[in-house]
PDB file of N, CA and C in Angstrom:
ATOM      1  N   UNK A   1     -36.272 144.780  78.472  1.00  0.00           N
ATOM      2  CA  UNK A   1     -36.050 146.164  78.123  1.00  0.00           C
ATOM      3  C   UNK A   1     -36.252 147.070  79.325  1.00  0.00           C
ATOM      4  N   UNK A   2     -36.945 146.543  80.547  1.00  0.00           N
ATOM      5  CA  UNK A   2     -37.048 147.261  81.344  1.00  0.00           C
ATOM      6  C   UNK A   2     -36.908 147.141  82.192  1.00  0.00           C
ATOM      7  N   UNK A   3     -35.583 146.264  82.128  1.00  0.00           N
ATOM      8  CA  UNK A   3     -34.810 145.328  83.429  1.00  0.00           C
ATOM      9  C   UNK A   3     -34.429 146.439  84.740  1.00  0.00           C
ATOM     10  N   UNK A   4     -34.067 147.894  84.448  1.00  0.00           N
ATOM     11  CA  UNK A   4     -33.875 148.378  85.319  1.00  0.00           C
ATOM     12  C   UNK A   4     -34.971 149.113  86.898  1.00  0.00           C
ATOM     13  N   UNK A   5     -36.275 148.940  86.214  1.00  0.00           N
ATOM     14  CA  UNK A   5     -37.080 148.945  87.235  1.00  0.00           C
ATOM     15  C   UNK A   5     -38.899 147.837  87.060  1.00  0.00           C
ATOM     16  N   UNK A   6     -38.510 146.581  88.150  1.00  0.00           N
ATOM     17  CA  UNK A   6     -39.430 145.844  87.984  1.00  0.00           C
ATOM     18  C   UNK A   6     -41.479 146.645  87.945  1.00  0.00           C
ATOM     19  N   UNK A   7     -41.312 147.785  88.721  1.00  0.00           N
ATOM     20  CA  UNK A   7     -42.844 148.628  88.815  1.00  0.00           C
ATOM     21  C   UNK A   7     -42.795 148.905  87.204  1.00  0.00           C
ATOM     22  N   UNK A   8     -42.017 149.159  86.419  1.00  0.00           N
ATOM     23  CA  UNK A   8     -42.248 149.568  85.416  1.00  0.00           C
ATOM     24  C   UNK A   8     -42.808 148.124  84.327  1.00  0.00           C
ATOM     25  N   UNK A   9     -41.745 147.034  84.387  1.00  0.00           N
ATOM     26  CA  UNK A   9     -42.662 146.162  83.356  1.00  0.00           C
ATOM     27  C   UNK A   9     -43.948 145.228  84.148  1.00  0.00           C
ATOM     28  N   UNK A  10     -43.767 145.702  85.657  1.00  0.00           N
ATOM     29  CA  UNK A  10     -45.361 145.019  85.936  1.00  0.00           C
ATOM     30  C   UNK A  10     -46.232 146.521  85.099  1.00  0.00           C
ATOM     31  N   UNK A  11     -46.184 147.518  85.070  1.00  0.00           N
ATOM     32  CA  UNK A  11     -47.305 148.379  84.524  1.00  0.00           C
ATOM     33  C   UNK A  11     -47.592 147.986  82.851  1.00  0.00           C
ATOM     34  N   UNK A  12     -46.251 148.101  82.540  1.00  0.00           N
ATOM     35  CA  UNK A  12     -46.229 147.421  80.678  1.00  0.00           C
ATOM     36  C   UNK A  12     -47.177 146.206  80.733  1.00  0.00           C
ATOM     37  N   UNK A  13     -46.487 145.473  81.891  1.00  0.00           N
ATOM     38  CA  UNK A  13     -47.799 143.730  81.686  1.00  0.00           C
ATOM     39  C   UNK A  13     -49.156 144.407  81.533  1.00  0.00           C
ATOM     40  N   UNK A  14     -48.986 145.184  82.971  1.00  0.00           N
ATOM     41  CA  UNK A  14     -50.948 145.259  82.982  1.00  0.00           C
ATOM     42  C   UNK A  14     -51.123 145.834  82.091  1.00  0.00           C
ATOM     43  N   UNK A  15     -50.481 146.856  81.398  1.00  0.00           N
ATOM     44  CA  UNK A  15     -51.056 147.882  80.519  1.00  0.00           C
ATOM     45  C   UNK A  15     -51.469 146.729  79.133  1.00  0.00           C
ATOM     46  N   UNK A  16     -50.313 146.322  78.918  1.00  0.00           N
ATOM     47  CA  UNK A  16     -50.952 145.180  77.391  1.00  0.00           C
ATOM     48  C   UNK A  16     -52.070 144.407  77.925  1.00  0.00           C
ATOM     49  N   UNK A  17     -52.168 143.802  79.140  1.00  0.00           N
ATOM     50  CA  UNK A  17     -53.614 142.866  79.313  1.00  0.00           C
ATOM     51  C   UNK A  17     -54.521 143.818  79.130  1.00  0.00           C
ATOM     52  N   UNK A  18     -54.596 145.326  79.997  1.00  0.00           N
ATOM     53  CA  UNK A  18     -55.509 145.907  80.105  1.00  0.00           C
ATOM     54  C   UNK A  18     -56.176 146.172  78.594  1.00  0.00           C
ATOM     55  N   UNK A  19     -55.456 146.617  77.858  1.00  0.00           N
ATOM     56  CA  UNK A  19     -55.341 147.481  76.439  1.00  0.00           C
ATOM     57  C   UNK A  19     -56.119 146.144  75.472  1.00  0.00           C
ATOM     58  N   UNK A  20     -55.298 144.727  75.847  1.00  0.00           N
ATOM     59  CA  UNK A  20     -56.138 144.039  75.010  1.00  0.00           C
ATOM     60  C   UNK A  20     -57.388 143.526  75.135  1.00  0.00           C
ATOM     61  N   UNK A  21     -57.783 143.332  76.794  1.00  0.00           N
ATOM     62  CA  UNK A  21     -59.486 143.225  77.108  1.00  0.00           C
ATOM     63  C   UNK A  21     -60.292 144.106  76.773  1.00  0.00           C
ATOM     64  N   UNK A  22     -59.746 145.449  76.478  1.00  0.00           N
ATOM     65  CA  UNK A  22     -60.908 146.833  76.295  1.00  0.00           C
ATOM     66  C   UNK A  22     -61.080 146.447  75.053  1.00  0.00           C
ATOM     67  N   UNK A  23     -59.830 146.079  74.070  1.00  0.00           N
ATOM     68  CA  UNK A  23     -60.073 146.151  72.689  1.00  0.00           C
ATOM     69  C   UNK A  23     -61.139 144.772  72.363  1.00  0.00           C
ATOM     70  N   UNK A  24     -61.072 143.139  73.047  1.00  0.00           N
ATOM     71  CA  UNK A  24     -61.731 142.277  73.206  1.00  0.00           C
ATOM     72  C   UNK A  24     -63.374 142.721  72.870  1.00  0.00           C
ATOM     73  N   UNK A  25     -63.224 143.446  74.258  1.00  0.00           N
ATOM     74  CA  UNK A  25     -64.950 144.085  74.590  1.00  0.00           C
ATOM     75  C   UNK A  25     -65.230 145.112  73.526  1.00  0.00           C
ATOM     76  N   UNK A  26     -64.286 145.555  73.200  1.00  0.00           N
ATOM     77  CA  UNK A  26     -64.680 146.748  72.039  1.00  0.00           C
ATOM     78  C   UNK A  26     -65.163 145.984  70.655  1.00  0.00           C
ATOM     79  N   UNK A  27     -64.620 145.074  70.515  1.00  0.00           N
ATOM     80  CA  UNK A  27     -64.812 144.147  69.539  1.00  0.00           C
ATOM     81  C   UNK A  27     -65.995 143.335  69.498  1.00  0.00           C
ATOM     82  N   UNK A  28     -66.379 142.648  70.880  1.00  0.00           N
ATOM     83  CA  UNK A  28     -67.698 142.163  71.063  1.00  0.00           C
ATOM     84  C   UNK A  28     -68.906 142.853  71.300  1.00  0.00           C
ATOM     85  N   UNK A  29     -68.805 144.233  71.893  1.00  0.00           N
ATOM     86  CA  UNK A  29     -69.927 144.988  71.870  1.00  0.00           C
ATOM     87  C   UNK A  29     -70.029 145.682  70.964  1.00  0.00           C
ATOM     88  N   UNK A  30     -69.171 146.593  69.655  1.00  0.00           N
ATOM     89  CA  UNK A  30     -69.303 147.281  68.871  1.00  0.00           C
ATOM     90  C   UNK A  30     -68.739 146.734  67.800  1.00  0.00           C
ATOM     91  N   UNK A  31     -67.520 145.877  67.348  1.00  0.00           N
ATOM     92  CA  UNK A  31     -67.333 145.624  66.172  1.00  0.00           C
ATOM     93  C   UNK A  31     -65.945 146.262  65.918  1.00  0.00           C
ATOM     94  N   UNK A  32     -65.038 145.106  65.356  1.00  0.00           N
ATOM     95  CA  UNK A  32     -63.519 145.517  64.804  1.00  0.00           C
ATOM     96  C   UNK A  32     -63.360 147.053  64.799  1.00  0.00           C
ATOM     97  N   UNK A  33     -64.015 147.936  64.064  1.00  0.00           N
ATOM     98  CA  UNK A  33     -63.587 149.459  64.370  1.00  0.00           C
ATOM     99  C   UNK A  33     -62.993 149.633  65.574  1.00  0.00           C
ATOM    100  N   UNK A  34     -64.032 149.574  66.479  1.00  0.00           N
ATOM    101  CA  UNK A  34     -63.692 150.162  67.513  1.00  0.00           C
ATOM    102  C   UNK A  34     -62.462 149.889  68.337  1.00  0.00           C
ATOM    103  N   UNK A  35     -62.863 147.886  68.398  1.00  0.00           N
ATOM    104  CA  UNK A  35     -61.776 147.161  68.842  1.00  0.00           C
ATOM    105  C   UNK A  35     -60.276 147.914  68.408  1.00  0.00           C
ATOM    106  N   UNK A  36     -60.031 147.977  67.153  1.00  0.00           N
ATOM    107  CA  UNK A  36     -58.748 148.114  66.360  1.00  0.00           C
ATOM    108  C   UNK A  36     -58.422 149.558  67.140  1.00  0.00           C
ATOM    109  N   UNK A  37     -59.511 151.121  67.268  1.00  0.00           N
ATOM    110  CA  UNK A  37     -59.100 152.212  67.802  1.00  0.00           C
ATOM    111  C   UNK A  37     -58.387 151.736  69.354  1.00  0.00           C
ATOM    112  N   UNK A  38     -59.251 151.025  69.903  1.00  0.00           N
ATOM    113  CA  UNK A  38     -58.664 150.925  71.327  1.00  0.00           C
ATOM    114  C   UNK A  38     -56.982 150.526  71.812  1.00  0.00           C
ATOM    115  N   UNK A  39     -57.220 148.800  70.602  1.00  0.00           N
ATOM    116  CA  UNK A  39     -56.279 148.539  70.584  1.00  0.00           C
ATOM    117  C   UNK A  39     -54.937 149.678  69.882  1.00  0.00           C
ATOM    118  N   UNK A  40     -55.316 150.275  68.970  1.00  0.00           N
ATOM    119  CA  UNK A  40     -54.261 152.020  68.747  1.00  0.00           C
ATOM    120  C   UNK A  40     -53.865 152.178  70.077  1.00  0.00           C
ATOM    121  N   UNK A  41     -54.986 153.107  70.656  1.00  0.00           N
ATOM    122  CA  UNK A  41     -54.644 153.721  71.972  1.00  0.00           C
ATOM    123  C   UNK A  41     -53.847 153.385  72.965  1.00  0.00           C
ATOM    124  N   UNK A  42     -54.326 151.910  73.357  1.00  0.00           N
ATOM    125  CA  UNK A  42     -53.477 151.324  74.276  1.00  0.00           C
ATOM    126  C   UNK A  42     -52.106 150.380  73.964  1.00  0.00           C
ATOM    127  N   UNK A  43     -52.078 151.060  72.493  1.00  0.00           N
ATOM    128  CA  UNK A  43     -50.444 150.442  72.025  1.00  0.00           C
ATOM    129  C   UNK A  43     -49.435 151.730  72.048  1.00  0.00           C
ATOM    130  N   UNK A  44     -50.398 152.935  71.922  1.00  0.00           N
ATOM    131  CA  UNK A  44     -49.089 153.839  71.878  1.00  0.00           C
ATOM    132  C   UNK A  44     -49.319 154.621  73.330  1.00  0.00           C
ATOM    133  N   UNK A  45     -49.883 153.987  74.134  1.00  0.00           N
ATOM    134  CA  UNK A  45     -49.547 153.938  75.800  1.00  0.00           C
ATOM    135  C   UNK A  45     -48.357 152.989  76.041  1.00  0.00           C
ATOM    136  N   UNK A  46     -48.734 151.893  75.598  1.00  0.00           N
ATOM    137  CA  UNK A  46     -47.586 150.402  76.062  1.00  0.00           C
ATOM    138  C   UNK A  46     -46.142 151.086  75.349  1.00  0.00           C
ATOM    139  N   UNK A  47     -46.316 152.096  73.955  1.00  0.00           N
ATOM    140  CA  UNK A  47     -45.012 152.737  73.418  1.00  0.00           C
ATOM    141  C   UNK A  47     -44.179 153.405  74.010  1.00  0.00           C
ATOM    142  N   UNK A  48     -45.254 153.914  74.462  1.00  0.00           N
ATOM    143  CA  UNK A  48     -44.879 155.437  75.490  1.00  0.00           C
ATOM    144  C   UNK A  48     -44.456 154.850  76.804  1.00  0.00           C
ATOM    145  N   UNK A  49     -44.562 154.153  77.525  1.00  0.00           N
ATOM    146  CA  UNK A  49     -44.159 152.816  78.642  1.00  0.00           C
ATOM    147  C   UNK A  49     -42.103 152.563  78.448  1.00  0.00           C
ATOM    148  N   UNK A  50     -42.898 151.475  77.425  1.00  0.00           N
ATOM    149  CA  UNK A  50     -41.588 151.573  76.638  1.00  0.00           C
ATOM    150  C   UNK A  50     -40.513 152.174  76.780  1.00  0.00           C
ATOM    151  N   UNK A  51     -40.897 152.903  76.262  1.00  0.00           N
ATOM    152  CA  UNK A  51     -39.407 154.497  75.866  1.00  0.00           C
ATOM    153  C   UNK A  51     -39.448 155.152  76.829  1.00  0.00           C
ATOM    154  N   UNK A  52     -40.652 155.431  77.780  1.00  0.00           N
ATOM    155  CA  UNK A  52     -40.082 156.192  79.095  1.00  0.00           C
ATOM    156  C   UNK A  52     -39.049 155.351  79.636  1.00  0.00           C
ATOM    157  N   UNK A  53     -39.117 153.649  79.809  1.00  0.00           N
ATOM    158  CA  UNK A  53     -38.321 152.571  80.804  1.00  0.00           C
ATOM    159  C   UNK A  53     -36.808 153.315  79.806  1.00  0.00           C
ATOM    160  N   UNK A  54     -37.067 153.022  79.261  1.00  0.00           N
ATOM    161  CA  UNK A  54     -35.823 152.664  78.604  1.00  0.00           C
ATOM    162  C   UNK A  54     -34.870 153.860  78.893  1.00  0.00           C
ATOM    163  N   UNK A  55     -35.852 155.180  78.557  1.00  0.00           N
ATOM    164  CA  UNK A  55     -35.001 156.394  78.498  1.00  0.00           C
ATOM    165  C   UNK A  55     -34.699 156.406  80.328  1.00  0.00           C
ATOM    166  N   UNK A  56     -35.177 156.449  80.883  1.00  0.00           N
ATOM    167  CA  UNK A  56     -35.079 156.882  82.921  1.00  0.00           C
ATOM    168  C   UNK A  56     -34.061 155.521  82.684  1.00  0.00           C
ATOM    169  N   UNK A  57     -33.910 154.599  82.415  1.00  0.00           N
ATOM    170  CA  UNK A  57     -32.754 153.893  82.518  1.00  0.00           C
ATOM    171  C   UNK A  57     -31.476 154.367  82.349  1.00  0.00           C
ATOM    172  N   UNK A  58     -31.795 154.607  81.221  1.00  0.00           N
ATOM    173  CA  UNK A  58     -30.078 155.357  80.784  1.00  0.00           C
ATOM    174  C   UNK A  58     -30.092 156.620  81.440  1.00  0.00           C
ATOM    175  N   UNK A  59     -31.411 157.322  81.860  1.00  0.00           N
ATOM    176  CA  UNK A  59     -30.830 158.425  82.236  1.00  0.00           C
ATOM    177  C   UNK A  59     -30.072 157.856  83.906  1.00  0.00           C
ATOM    178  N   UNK A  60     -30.701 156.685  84.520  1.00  0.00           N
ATOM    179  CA  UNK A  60     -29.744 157.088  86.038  1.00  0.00           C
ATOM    180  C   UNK A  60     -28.834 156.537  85.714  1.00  0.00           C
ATOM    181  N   UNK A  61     -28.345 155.314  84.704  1.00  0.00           N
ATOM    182  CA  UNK A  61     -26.658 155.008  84.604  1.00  0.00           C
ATOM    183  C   UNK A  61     -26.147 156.602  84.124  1.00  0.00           C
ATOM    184  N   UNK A  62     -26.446 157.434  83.720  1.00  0.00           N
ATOM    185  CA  UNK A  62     -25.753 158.503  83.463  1.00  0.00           C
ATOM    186  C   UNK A  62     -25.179 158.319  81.979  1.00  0.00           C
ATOM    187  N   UNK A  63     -26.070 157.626  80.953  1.00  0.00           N
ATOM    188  CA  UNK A  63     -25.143 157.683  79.979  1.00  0.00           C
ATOM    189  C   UNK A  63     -25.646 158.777  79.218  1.00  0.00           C
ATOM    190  N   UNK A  64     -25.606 158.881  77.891  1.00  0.00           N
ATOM    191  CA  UNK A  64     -25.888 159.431  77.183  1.00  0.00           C
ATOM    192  C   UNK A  64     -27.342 160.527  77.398  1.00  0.00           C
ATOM    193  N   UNK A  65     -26.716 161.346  78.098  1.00  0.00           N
ATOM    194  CA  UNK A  65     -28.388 162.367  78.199  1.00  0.00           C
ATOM    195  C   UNK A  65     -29.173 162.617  77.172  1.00  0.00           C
ATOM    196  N   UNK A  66     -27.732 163.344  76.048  1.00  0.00           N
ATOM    197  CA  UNK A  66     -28.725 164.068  74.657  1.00  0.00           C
ATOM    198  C   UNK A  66     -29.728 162.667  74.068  1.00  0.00           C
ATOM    199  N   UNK A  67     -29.128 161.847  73.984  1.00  0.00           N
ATOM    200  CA  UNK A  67     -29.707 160.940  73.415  1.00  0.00           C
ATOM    201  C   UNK A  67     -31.362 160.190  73.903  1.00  0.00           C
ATOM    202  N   UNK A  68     -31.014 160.608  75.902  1.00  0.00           N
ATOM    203  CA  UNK A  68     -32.383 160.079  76.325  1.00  0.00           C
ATOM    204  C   UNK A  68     -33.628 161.222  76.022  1.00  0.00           C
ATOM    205  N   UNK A  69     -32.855 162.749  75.941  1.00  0.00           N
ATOM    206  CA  UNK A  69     -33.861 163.749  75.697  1.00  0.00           C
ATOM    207  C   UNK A  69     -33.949 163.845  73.872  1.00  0.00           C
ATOM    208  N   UNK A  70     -33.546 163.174  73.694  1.00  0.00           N
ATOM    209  CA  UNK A  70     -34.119 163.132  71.862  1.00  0.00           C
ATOM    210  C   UNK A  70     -35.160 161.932  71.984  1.00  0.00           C
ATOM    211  N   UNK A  71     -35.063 160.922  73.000  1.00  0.00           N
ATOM    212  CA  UNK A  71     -35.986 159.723  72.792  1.00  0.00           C
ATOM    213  C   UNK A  71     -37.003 160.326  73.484  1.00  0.00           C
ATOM    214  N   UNK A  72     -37.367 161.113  74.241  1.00  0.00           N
ATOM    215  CA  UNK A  72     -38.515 161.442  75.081  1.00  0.00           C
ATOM    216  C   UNK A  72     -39.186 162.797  74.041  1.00  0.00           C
ATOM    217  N   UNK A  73     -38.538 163.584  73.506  1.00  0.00           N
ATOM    218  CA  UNK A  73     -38.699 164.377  72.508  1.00  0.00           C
ATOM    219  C   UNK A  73     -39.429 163.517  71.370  1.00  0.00           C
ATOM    220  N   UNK A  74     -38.997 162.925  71.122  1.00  0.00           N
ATOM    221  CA  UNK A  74     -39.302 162.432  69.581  1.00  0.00           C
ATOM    222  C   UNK A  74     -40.676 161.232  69.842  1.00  0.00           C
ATOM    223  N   UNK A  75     -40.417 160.253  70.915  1.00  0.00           N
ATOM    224  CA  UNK A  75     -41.976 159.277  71.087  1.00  0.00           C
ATOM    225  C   UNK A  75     -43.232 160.460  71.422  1.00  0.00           C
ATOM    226  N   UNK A  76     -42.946 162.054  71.847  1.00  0.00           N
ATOM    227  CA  UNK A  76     -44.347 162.490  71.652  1.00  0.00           C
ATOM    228  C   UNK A  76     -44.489 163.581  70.378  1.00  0.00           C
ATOM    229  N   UNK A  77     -43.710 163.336  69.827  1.00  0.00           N
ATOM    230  CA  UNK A  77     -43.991 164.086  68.477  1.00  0.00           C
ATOM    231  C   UNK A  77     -44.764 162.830  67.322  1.00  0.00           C
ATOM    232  N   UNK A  78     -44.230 161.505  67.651  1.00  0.00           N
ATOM    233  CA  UNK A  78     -44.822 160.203  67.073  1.00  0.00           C
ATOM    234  C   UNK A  78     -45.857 160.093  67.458  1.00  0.00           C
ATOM    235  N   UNK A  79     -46.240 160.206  68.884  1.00  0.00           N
ATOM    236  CA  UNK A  79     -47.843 160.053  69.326  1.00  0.00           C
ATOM    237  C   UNK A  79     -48.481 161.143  68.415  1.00  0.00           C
ATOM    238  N   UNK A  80     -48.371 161.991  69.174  1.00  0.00           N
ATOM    239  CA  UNK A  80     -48.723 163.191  68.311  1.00  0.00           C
ATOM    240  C   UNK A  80     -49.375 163.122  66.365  1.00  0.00           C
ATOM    241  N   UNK A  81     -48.082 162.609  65.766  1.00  0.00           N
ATOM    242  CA  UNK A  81     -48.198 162.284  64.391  1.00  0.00           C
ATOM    243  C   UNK A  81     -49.187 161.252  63.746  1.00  0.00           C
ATOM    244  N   UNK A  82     -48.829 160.172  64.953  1.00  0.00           N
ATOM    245  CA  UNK A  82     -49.530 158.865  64.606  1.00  0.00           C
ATOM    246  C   UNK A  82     -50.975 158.782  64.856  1.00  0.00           C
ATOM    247  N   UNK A  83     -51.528 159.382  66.020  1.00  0.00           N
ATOM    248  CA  UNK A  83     -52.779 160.191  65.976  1.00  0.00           C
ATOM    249  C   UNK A  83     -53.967 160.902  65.408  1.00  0.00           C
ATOM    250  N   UNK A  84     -52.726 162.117  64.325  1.00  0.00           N
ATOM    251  CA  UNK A  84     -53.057 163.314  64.052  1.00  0.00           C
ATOM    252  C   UNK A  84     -53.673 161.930  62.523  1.00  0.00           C
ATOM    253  N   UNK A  85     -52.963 161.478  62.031  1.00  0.00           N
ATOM    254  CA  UNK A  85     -52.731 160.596  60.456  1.00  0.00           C
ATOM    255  C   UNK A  85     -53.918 159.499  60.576  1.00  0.00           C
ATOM    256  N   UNK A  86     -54.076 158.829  62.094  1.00  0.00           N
ATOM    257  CA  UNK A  86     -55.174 157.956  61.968  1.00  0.00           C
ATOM    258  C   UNK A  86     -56.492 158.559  61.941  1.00  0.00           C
ATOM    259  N   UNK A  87     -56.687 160.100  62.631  1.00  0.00           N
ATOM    260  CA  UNK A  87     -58.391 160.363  62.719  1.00  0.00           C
ATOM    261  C   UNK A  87     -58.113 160.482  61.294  1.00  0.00           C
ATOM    262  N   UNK A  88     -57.489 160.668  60.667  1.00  0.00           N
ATOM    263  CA  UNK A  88     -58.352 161.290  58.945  1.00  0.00           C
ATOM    264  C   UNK A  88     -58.380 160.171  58.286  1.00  0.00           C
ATOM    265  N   UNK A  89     -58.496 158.537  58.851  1.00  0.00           N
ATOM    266  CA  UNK A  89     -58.490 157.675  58.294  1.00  0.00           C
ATOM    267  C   UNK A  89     -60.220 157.070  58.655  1.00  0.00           C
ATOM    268  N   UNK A  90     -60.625 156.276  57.734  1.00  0.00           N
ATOM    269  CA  UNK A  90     -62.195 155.737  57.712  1.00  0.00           C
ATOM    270  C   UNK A  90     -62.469 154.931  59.070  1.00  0.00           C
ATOM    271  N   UNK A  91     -61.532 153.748  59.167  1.00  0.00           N
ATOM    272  CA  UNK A  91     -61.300 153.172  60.190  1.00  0.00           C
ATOM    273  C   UNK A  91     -61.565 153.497  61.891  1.00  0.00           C
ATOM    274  N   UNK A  92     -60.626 155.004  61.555  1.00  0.00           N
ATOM    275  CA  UNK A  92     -60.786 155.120  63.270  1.00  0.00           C
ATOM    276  C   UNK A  92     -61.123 155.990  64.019  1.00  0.00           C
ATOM    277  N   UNK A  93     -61.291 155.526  65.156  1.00  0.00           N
ATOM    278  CA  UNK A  93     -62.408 155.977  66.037  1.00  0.00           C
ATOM    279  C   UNK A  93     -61.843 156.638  67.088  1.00  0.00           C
ATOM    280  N   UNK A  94     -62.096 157.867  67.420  1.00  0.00           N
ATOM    281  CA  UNK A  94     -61.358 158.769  68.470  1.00  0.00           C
ATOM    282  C   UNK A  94     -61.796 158.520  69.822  1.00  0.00           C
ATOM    283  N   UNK A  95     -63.168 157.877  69.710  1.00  0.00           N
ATOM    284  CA  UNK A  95     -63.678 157.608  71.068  1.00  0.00           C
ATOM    285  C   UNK A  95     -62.798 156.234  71.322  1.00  0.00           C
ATOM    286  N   UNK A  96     -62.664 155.266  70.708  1.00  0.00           N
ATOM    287  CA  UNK A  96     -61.926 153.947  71.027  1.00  0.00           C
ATOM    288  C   UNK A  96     -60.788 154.215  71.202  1.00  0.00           C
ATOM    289  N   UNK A  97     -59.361 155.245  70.199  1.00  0.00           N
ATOM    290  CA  UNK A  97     -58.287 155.703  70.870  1.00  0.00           C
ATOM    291  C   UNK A  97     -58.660 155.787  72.315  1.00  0.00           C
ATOM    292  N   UNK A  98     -59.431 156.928  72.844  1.00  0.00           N
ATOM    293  CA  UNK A  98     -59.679 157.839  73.818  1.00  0.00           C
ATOM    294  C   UNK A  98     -59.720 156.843  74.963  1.00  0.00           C
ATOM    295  N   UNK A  99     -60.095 155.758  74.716  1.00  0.00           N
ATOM    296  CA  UNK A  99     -60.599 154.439  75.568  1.00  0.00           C
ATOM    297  C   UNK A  99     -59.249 153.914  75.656  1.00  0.00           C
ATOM    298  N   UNK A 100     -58.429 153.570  74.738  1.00  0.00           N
ATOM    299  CA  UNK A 100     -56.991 153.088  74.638  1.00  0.00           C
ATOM    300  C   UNK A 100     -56.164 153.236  75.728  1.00  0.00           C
ATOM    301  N   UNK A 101     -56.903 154.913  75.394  1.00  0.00           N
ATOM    302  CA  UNK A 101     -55.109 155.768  76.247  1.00  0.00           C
ATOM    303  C   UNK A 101     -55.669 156.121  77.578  1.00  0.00           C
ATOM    304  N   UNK A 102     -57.175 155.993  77.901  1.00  0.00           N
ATOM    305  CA  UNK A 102     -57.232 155.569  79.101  1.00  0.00           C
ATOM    306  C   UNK A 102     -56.941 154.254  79.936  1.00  0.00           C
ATOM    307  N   UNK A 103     -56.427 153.541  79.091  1.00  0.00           N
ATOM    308  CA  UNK A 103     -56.617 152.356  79.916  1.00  0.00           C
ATOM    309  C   UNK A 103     -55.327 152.232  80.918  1.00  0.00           C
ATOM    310  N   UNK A 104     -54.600 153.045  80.354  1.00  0.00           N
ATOM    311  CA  UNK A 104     -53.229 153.372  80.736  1.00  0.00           C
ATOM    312  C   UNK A 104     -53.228 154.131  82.650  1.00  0.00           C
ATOM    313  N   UNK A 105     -54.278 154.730  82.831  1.00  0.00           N
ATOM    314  CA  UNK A 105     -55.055 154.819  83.878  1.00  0.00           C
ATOM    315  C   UNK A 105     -55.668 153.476  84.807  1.00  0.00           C
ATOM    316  N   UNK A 106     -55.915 152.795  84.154  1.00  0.00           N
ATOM    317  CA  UNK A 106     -56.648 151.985  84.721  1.00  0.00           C
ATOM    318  C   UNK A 106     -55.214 150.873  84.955  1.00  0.00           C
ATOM    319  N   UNK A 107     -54.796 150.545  84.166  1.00  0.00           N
ATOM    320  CA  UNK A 107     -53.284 149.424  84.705  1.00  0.00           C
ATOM    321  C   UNK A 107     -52.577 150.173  85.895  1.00  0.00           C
ATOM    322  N   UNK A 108     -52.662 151.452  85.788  1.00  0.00           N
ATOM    323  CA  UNK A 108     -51.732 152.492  86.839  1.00  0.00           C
ATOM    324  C   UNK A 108     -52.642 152.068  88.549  1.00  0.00           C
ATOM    325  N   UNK A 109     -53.963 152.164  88.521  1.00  0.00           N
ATOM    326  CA  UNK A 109     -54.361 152.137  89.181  1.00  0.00           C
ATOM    327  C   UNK A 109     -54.920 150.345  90.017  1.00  0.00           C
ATOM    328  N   UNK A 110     -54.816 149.628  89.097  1.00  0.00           N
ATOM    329  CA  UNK A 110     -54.622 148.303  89.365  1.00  0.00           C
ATOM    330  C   UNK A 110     -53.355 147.759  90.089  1.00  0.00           C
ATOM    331  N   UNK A 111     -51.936 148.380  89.957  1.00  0.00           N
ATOM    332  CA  UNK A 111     -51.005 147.990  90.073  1.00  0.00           C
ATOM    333  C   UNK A 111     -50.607 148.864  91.288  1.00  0.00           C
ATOM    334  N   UNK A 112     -51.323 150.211  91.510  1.00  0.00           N
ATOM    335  CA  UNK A 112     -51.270 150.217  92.985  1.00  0.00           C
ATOM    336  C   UNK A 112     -52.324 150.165  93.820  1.00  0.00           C
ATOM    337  N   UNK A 113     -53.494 149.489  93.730  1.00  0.00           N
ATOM    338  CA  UNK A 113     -54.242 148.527  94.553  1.00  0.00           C
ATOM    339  C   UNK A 113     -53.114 147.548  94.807  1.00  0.00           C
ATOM    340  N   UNK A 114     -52.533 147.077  93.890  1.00  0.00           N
ATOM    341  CA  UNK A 114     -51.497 145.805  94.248  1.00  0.00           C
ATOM    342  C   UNK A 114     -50.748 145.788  95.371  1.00  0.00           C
ATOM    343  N   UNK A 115     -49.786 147.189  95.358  1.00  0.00           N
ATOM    344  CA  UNK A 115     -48.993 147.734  96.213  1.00  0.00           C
ATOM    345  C   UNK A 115     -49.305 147.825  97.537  1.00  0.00           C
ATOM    346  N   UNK A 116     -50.989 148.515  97.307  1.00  0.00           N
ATOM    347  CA  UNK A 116     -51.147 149.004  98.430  1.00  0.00           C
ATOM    348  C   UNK A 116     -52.273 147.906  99.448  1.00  0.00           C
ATOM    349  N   UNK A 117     -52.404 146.820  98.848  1.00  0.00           N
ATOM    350  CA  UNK A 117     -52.605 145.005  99.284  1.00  0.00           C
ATOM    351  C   UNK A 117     -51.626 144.707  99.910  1.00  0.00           C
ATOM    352  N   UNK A 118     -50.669 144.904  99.409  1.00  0.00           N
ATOM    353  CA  UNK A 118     -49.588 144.078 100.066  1.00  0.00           C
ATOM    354  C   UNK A 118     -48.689 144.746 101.392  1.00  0.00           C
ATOM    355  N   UNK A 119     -48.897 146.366 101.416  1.00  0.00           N
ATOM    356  CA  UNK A 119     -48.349 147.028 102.629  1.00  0.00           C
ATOM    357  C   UNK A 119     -49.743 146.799 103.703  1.00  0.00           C
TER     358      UNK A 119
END
């Protein structure tokens, strides 16, 4: 899906390893709650990954614009939604989201240590 730029699905890789060790540790030091918030967080980072690749794809073949600015429009009205619907749920935990969607930080910054190893 994100054949058109390789920096992008090395960040998706790290981002899912990253997203699933926090949730691991979230799980072994605090217990499924938390685990499950993290793992949230750092899935609708890996979403948001996603649909950016996809949309900057089509946008440099030049195809369909309206269509890439309805997909970039609409995955943060979903974050947004999907968010807003889980805090009012028993389950989850805003600090473990919060941990999620940082981790998205932390793959960013792993992957250019990488870069900047290799220059």
């Amino acid at each position: 899906m994100l054949t058109a730029n390789p920096n992008l699905k090395q960040l998706a890789l790290l981002q899912f390893l990253l997203g699933a060790a926090f949730a691991g540790l979230g799980v072994y030091f605090s217990g499924p709650r938390l685990g499950a918030s993290i793992a949230f967080g750092s899935g609708l980072m890996l979403f948001n990954l996603v649909a950016l690749g996809w949309s900057w794809q089509r946008l440099m073949a030049k195809k369909s614009i309206a269509w890439t600015v309805l997909i970039i429009v609409i995955k943060y009205a979903v974050l947004l939604g999907s968010v807003y619907y889980f805090a009012r749920t028993d389950w989850f935990s805003s600090l473990g989201a919060g941990l999620g969607v940082a981790s998205f930080m932390f793959a960013a910054l792993v992957l250019a240590a990488i870069y900047h190893k290799r220059e």
